[in-house]
N, C-alpha and C. Protein backbone atom coordinates (compact mmCIF):
# COMPACT_ATOMS: atom_id res chain seq x y z
N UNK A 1 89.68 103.37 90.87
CA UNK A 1 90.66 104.31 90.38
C UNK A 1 91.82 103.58 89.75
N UNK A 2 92.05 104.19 88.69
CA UNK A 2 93.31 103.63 88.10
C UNK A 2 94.94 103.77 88.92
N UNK A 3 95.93 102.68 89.40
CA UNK A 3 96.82 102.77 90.50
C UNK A 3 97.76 103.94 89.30
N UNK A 4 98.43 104.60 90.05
CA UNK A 4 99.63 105.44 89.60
C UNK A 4 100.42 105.01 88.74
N UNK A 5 101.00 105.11 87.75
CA UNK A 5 101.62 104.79 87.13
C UNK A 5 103.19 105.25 87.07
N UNK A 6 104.11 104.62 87.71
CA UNK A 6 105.31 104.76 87.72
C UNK A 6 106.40 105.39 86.37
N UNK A 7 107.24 106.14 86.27
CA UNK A 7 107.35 106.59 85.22
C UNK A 7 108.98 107.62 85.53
N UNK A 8 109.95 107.76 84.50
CA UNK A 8 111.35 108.57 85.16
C UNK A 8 110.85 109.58 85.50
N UNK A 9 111.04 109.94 86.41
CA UNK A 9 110.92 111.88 86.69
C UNK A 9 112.45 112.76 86.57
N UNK A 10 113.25 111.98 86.67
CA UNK A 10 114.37 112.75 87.18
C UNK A 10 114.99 113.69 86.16
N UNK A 11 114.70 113.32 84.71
CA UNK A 11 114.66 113.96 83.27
C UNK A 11 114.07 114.57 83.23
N UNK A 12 114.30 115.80 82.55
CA UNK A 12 113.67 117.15 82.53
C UNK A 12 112.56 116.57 81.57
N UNK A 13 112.52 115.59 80.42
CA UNK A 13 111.83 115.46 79.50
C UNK A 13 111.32 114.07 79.70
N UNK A 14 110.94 113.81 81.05
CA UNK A 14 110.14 112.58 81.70
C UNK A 14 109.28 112.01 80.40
N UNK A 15 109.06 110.79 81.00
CA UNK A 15 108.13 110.23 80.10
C UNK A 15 107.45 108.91 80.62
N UNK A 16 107.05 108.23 80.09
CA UNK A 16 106.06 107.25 80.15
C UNK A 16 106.15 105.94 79.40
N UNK A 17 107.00 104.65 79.56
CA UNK A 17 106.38 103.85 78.37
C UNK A 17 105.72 102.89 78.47
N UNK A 18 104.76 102.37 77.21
CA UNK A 18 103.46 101.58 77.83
C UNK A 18 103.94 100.89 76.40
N UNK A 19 104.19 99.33 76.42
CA UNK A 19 104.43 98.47 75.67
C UNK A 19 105.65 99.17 74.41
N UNK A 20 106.38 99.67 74.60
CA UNK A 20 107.52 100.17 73.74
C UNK A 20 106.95 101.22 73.34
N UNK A 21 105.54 101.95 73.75
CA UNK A 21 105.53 103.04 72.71
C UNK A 21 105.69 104.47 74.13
N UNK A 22 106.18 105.72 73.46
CA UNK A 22 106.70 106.63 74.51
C UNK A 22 105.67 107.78 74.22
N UNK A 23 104.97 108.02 75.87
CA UNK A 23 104.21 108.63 75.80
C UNK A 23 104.53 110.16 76.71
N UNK A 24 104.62 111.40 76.13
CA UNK A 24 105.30 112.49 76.70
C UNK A 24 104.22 112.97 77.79
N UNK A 25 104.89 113.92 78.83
CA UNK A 25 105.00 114.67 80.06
C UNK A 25 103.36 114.95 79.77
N UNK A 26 102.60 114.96 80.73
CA UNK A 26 100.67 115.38 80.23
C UNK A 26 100.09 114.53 80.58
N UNK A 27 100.38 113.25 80.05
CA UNK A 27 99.58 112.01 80.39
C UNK A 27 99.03 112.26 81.29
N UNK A 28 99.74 111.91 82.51
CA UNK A 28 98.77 111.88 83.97
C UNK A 28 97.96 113.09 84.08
N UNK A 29 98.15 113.97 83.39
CA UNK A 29 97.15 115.43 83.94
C UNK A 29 96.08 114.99 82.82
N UNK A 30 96.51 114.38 81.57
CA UNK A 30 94.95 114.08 81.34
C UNK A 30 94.36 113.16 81.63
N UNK A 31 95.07 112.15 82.70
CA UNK A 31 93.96 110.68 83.00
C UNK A 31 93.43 111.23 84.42
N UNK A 32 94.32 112.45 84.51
CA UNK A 32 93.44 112.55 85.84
C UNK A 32 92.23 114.09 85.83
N UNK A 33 92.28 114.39 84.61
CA UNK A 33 91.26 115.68 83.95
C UNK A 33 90.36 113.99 83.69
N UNK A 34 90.56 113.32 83.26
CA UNK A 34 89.17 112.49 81.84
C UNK A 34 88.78 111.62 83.57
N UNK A 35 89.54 111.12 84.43
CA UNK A 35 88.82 110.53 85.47
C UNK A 35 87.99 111.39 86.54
N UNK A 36 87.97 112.67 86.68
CA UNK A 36 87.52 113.36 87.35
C UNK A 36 86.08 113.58 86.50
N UNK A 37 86.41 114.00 84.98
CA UNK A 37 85.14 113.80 84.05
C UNK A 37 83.87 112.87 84.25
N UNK A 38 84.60 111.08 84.88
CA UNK A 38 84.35 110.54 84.45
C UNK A 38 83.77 109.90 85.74
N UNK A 39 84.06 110.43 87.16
CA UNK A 39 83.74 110.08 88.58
C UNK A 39 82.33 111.69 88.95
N UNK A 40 82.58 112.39 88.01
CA UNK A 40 81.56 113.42 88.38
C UNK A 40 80.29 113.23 87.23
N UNK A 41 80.50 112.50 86.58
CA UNK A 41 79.18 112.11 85.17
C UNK A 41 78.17 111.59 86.28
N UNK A 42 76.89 112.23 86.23
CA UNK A 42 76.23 111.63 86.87
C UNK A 42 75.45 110.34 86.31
N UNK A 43 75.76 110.05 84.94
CA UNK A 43 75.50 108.57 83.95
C UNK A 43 75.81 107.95 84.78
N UNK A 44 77.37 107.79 84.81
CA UNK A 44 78.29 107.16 84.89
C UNK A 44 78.21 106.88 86.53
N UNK A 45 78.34 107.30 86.99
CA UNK A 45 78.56 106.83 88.69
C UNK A 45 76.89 106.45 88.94
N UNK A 46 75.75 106.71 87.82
CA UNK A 46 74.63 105.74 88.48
C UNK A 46 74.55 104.19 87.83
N UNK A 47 75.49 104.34 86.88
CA UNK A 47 76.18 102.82 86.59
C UNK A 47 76.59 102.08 86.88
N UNK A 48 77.57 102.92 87.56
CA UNK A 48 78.79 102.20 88.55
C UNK A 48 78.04 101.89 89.75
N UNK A 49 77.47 102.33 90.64
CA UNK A 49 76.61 102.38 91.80
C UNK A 49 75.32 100.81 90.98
N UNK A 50 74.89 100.99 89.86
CA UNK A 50 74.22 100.22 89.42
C UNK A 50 74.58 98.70 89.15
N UNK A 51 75.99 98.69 88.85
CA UNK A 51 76.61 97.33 88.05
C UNK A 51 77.17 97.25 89.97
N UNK A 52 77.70 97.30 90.56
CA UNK A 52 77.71 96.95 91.90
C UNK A 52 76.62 96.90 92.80
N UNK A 53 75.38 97.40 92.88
CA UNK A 53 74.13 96.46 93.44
C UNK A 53 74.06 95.46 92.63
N UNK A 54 74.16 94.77 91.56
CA UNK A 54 73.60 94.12 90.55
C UNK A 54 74.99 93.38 91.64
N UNK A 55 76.14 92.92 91.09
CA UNK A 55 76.69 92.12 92.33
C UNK A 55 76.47 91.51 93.40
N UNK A 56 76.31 92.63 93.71
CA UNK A 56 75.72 92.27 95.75
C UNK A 56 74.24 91.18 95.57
N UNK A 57 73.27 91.71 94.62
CA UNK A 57 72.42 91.12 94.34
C UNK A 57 72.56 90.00 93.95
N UNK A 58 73.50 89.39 93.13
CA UNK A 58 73.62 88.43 92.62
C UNK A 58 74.06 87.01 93.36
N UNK A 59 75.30 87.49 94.17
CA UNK A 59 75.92 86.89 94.92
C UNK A 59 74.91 86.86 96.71
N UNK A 60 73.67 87.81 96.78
CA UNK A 60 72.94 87.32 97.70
C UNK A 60 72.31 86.41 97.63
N UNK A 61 71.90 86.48 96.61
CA UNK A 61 70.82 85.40 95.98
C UNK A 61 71.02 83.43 95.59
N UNK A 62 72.79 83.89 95.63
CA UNK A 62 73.31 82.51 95.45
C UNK A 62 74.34 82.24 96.48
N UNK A 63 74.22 82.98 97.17
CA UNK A 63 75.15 82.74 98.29
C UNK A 63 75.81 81.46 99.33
N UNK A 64 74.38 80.66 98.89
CA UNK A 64 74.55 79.41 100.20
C UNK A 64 74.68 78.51 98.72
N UNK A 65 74.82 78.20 97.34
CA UNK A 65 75.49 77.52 96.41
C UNK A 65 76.79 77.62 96.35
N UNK A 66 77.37 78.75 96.34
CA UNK A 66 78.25 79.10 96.02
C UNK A 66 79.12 78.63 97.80
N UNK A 67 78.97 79.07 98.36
CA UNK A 67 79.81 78.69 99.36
C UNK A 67 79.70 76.60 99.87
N UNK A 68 78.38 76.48 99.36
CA UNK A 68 78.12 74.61 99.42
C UNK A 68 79.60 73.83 98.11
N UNK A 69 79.34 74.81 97.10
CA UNK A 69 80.21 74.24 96.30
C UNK A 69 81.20 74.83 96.14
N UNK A 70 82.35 75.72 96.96
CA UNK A 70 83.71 76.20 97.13
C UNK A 70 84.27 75.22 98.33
N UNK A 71 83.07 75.07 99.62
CA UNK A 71 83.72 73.95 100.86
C UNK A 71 83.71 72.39 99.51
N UNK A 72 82.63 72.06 98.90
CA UNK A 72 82.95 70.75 98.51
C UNK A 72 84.28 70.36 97.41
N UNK A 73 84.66 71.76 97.10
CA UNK A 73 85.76 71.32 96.41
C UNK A 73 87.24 71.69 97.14
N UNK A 74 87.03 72.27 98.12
CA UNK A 74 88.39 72.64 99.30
C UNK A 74 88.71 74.07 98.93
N UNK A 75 88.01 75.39 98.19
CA UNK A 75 88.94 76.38 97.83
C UNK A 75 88.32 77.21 99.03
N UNK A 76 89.83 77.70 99.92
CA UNK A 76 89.53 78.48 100.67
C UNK A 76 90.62 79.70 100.02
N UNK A 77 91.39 79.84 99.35
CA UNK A 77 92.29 80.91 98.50
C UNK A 77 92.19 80.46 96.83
N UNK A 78 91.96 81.89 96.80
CA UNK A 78 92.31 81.94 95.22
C UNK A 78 93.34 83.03 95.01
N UNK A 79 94.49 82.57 94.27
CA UNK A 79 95.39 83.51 93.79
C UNK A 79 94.74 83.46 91.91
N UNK A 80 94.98 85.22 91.95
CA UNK A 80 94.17 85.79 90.67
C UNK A 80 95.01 85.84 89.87
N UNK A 81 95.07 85.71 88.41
CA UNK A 81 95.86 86.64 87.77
C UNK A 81 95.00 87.00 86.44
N UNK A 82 95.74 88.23 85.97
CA UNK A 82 94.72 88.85 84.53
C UNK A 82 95.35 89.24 84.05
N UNK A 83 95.22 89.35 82.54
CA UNK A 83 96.58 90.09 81.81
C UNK A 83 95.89 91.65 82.33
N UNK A 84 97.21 92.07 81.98
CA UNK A 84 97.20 93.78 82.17
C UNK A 84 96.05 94.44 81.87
N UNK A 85 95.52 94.77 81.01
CA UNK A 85 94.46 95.35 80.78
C UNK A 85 93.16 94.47 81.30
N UNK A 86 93.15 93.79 81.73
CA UNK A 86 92.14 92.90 82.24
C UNK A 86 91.68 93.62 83.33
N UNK A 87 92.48 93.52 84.57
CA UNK A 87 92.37 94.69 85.27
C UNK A 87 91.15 95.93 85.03
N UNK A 88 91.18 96.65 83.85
CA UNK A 88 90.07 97.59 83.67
C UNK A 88 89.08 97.05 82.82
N UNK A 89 88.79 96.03 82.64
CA UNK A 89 87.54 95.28 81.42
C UNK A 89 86.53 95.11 82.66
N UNK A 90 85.37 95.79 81.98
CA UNK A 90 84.04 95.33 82.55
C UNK A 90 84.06 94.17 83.04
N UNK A 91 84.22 93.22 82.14
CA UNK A 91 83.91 91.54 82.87
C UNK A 91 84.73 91.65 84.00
N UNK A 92 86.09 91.90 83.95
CA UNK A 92 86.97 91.51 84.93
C UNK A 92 86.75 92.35 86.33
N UNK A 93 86.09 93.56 85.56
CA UNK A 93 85.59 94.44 87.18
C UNK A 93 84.36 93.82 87.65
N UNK A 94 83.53 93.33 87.23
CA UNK A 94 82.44 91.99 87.74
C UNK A 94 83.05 91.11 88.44
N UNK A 95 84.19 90.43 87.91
CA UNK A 95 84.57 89.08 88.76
C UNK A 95 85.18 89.89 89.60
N UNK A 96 86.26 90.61 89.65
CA UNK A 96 86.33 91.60 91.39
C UNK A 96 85.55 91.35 91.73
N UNK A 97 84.39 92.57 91.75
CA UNK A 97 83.71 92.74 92.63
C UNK A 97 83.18 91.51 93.31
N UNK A 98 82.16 90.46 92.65
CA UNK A 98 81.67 89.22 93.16
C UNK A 98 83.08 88.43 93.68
N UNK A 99 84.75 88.81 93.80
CA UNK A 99 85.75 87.72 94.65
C UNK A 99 85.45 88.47 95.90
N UNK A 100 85.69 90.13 95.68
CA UNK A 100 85.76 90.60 97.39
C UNK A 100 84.40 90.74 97.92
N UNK A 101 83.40 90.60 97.22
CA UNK A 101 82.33 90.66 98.18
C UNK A 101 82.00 89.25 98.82
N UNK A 102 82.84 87.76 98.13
CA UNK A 102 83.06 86.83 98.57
C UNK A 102 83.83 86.59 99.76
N UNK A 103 84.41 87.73 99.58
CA UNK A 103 85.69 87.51 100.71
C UNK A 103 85.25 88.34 101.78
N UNK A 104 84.65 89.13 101.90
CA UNK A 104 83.92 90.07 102.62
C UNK A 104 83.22 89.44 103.87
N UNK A 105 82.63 87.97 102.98
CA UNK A 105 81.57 87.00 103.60
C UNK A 105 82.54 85.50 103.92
N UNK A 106 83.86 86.02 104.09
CA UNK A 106 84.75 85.24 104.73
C UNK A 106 84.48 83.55 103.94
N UNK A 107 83.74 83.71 102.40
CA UNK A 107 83.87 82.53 102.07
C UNK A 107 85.19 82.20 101.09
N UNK A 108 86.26 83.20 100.93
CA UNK A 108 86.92 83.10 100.16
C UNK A 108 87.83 83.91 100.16
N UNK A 109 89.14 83.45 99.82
CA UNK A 109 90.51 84.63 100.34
C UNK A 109 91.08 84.28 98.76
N UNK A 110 91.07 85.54 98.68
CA UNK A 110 91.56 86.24 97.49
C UNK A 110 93.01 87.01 97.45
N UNK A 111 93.72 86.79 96.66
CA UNK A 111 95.09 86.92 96.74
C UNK A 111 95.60 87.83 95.29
């Protein structure tokens, strides 16, 4: 889910701004109309359900590499960072998923 997005309320004529540009009062009722769209698609959530076995799978399969070569190089934390929109990019929702299912398996603390 996309986190909340902070925004003035206290103005009758609230608003929103996302890199200098001003986006009026609605927004959130339509990200949260197009995400409800978009969590009830039954495509779509056998995707999502799909590209996360494909994870789990992946990282089962290499599991005892991957943890042989995180102890031989000392990483027991990784602090992340992504630019902003990175956050919602396919690739970057892959490397999630494969850090916390790393971390899950206590081979890796993610920050």
């Amino acid at each position: 889910r996309v986190p909340p997005m902070a925004h003035p309320s206290s103005d009758a004529a609230s608003f929103l701004l996302l890199g200098g540009d001003r986006l009026e009062t609605g927004f959130e009722d339509t990200l949260t109309k197009l995400l409800e769209e978009v969590e009830t698609d039954e495509k779509c959530t056998k995707l999502t359900a799909d590209l996360l076995g494909y994870a789990q799978q992946q990282v089962d399969a290499r599991k005892a590499e991957i943890r042989q070569n995180l102890t031989a190089r000392g990483f027991l934390e990784l602090d992340l960072l992504w630019p902003g929109a990175g956050y919602n990019s396919i690739a970057c929702g892959g490397n999630w998923e494969v850090l916390c299912l790393l971390e899950r398996e206590g081979l890796l603390r993610v920050r």
